[in-house]
N, C-alpha and C. Protein backbone atom coordinates (compact mmCIF):
# COMPACT_ATOMS: atom_id res chain seq x y z
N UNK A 1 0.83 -1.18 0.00
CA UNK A 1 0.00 0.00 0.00
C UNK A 1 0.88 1.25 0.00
N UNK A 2 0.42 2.08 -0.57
CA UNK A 2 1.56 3.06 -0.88
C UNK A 2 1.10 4.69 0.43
N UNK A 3 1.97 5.44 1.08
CA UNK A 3 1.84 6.49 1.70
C UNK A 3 1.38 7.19 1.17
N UNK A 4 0.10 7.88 1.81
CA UNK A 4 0.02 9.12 1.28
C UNK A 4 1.07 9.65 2.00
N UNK A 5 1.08 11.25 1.33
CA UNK A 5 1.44 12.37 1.74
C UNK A 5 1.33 13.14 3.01
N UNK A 6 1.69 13.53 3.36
CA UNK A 6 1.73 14.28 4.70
C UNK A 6 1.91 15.42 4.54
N UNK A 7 0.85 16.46 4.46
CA UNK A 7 0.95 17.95 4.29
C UNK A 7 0.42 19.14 4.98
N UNK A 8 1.05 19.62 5.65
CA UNK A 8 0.23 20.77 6.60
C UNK A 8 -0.08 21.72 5.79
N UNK A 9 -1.35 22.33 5.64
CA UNK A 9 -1.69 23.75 5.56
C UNK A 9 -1.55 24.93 6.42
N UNK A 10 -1.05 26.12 5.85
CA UNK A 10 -0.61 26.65 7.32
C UNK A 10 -0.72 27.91 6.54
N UNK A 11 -1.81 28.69 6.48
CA UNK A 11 -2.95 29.81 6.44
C UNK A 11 -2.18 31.34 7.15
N UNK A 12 -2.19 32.13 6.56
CA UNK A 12 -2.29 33.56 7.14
C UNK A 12 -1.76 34.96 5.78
N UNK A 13 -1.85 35.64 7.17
CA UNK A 13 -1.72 37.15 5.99
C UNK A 13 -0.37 37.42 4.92
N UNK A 14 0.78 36.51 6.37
CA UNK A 14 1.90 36.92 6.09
C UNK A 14 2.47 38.30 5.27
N UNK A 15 2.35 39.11 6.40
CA UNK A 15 2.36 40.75 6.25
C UNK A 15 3.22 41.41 6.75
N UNK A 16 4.38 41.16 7.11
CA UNK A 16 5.37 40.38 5.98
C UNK A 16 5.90 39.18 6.28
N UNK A 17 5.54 37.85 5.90
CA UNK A 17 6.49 36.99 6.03
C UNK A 17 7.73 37.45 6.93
N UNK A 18 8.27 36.45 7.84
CA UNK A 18 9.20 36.84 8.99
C UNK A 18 9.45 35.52 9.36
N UNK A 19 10.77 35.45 9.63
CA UNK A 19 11.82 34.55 10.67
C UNK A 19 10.42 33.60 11.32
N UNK A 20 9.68 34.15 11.84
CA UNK A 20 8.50 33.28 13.07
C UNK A 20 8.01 32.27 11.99
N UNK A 21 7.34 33.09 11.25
CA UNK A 21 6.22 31.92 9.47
C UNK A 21 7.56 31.19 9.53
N UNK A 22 8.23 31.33 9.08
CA UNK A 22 9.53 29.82 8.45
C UNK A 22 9.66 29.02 9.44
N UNK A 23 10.11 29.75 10.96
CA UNK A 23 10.69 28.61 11.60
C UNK A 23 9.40 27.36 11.93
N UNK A 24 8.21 28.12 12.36
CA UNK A 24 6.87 27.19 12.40
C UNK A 24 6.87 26.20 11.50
N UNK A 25 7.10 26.51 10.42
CA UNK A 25 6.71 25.76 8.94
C UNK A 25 7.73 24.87 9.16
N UNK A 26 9.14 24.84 9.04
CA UNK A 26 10.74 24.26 9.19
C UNK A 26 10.45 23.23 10.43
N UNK A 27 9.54 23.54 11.65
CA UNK A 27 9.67 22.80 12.73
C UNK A 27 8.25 21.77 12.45
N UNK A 28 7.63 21.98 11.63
CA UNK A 28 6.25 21.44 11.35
C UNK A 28 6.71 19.87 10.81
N UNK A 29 7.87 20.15 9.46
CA UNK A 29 8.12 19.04 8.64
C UNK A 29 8.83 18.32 9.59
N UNK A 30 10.04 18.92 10.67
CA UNK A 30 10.18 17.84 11.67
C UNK A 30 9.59 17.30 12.85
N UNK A 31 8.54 18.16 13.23
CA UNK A 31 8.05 17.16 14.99
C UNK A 31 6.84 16.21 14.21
N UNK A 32 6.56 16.40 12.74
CA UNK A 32 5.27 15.93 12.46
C UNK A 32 5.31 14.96 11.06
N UNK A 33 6.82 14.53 11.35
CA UNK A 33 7.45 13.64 9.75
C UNK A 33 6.17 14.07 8.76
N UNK A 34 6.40 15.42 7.88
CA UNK A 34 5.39 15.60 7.13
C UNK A 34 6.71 15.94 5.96
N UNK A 35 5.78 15.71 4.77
CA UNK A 35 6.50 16.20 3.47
C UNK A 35 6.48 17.13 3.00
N UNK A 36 5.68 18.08 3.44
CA UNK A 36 5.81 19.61 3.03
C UNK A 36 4.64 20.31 3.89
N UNK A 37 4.91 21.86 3.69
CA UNK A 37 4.11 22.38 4.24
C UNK A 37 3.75 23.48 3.26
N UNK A 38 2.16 23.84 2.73
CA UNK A 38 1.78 24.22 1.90
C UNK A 38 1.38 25.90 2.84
N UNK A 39 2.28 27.10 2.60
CA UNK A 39 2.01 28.31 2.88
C UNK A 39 0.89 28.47 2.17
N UNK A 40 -0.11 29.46 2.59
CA UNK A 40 -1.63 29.98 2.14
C UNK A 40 -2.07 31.12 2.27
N UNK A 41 -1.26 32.45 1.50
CA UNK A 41 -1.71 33.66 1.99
C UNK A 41 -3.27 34.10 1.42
N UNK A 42 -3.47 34.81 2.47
CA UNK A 42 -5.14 35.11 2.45
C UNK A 42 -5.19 36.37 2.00
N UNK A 43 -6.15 36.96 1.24
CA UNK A 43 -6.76 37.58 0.19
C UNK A 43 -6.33 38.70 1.54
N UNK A 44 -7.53 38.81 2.38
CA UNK A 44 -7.27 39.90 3.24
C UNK A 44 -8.04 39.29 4.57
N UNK A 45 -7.71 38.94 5.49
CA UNK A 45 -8.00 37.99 6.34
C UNK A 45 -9.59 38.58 7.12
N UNK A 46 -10.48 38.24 7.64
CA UNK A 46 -11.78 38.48 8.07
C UNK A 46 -11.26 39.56 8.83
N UNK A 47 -10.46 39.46 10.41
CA UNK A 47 -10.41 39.94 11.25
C UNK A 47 -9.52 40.87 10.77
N UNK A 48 -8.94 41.56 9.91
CA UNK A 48 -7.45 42.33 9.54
C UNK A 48 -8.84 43.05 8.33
N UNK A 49 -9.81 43.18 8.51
CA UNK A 49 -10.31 43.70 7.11
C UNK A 49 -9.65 45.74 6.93
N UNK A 50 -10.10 46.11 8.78
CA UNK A 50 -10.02 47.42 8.77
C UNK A 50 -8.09 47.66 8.49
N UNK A 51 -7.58 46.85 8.87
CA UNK A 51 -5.83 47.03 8.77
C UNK A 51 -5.52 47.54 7.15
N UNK A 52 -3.92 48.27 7.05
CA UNK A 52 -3.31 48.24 6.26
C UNK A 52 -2.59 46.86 5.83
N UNK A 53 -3.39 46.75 4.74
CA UNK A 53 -2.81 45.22 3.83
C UNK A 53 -1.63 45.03 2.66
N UNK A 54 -0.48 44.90 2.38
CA UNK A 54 0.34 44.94 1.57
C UNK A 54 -0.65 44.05 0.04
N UNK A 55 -0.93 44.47 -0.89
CA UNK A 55 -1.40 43.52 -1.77
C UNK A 55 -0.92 42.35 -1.71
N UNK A 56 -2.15 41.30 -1.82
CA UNK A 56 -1.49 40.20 -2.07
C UNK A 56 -0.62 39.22 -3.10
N UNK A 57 -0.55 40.11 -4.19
CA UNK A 57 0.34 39.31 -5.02
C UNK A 57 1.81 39.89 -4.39
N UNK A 58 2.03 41.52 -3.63
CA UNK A 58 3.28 41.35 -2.99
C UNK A 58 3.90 40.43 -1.71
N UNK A 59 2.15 39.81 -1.33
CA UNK A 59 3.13 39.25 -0.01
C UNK A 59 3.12 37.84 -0.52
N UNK A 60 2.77 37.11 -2.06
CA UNK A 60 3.00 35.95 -2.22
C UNK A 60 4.40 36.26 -2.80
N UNK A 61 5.03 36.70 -3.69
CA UNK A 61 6.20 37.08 -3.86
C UNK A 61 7.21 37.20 -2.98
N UNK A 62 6.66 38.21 -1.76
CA UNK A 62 7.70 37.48 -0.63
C UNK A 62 7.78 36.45 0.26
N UNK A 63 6.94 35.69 -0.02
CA UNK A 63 6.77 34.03 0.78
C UNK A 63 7.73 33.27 -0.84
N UNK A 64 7.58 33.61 -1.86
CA UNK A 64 8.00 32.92 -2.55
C UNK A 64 9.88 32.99 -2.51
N UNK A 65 10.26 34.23 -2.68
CA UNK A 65 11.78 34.61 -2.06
C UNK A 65 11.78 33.76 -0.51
N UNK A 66 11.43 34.24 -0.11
CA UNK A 66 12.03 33.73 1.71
C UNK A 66 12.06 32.15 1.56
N UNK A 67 10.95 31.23 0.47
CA UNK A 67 11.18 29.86 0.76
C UNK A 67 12.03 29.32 -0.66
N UNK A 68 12.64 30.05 -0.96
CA UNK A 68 13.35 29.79 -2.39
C UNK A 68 14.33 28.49 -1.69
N UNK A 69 14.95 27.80 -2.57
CA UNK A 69 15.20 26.75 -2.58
C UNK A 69 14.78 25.94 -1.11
N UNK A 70 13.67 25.79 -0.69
CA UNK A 70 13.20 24.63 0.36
C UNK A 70 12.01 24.14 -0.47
N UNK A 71 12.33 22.95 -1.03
CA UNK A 71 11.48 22.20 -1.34
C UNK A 71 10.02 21.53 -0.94
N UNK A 72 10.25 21.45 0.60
CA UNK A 72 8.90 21.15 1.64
C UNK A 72 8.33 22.49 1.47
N UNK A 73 8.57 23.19 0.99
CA UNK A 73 7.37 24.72 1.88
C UNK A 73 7.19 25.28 0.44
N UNK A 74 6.06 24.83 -0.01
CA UNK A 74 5.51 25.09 -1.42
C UNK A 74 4.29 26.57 -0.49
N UNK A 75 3.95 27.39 -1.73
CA UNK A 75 2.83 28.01 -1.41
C UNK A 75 2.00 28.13 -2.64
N UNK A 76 0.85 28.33 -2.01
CA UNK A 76 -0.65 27.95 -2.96
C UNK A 76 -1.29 29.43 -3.31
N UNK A 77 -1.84 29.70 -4.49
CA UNK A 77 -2.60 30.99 -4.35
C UNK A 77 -4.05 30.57 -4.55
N UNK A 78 -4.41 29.37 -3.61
CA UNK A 78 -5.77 29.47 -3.99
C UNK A 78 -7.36 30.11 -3.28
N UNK A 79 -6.76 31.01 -2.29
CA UNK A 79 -7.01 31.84 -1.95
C UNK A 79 -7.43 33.33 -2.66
N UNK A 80 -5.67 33.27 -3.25
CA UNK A 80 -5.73 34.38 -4.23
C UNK A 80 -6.35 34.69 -5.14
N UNK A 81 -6.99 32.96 -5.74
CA UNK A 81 -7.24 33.14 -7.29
C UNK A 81 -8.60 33.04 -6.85
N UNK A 82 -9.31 32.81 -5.95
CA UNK A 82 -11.01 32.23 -5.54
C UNK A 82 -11.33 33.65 -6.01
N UNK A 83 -12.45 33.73 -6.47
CA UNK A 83 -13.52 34.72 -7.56
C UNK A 83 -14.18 35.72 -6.09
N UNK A 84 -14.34 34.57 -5.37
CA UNK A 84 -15.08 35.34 -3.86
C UNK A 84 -13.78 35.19 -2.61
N UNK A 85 -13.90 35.78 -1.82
CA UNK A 85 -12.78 35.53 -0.42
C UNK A 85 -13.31 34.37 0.21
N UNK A 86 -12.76 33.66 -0.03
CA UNK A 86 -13.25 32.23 0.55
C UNK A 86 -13.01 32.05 1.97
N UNK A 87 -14.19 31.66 2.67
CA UNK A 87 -13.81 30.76 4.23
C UNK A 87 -12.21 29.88 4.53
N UNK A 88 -12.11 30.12 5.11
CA UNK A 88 -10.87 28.95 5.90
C UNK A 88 -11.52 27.60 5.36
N UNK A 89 -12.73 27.38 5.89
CA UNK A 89 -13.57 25.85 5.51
C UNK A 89 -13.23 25.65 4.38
N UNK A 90 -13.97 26.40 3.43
CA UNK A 90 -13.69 26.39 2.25
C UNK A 90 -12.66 25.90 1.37
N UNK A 91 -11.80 26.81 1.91
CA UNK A 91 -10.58 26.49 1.37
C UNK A 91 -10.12 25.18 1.84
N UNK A 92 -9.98 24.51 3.20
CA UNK A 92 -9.64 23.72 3.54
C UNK A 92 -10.64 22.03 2.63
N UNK A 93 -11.77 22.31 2.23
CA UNK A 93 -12.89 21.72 1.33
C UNK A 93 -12.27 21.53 0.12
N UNK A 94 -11.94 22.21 -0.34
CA UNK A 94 -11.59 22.20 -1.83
C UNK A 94 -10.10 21.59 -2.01
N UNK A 95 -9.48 22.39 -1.15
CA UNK A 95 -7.62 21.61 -0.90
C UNK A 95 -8.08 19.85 -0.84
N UNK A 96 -9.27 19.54 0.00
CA UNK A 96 -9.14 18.19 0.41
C UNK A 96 -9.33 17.57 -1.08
N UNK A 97 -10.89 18.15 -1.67
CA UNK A 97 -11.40 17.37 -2.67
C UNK A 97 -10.18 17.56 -4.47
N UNK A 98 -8.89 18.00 -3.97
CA UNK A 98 -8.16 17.89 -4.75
C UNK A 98 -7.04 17.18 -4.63
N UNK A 99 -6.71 16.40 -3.30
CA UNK A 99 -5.51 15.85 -3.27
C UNK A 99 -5.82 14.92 -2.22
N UNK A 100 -5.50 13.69 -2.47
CA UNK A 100 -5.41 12.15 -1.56
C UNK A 100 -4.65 12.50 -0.98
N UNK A 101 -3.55 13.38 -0.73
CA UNK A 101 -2.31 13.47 0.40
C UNK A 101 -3.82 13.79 1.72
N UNK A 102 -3.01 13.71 3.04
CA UNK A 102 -3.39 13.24 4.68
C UNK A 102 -2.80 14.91 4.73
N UNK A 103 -3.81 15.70 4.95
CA UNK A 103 -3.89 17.06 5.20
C UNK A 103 -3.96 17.52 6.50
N UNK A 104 -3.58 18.52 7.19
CA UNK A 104 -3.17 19.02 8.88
C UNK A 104 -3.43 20.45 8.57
N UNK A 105 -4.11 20.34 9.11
CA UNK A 105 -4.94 22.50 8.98
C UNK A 105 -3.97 22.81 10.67
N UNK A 106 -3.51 24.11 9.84
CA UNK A 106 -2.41 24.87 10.99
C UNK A 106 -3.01 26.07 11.15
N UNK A 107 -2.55 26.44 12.27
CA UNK A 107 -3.51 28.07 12.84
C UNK A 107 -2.70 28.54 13.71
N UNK A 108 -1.82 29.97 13.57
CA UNK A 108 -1.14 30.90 14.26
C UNK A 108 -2.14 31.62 15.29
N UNK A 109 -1.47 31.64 16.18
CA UNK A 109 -1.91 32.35 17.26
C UNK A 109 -2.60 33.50 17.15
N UNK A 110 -2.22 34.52 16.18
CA UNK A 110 -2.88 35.50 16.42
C UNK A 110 -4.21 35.66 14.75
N UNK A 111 -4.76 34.17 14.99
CA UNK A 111 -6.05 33.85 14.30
C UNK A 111 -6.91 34.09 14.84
């Protein structure tokens, strides 16, 4: 029988991506033998609506620099690309009904 995958989702504004997002992610693939961890920046997060937001194609750009060559820490824009601002659920719904990998929904503290 063959493994699935082992993949955390791990959701936020990342406004700006920082030392804290990596090391979480970096410590994720080891306490939790997972194969990657899929970054997920959010359109503009529910609770952050009234905040100053860096656009989001700049803060996927800088999740994409900061995880340049680490292979485990892919990031997704499917957040970005959803037509409407999608739920957390949602998103977490649709991630499932696209991939047999064994999925782990992650949530920073200041969610």
């Amino acid at each position: 029988m063959r493994r699935r995958k082992r993949i955390a989702l791990y959701g936020g504004t990342f406004d700006p991506v920082h030392v804290g997002h990596l090391t979480v992610a970096r410590e994720l693939l080891k306490l939790f033998a997972l194969d990657e961890v899929l970054l997920i920046p959010a359109h503009i997060a529910p609770h952050k609506r009234q905040a100053s937001v860096t656009p989001p194609l700049h803060r996927y750009a800088m999740l994409a620099l900061a995880t340049q060559g680490e292979s485990s820490l892919r990031i997704s824009s499917v957040e970005l690309d959803a037509p409407e601002r999608p739920y957390t659920v949602e998103t977490l719904a649709r991630l499932q009904q696209e991939s047999d990998a064994q999925l782990f929904f992650v949530m920073g503290a200041d969610s």
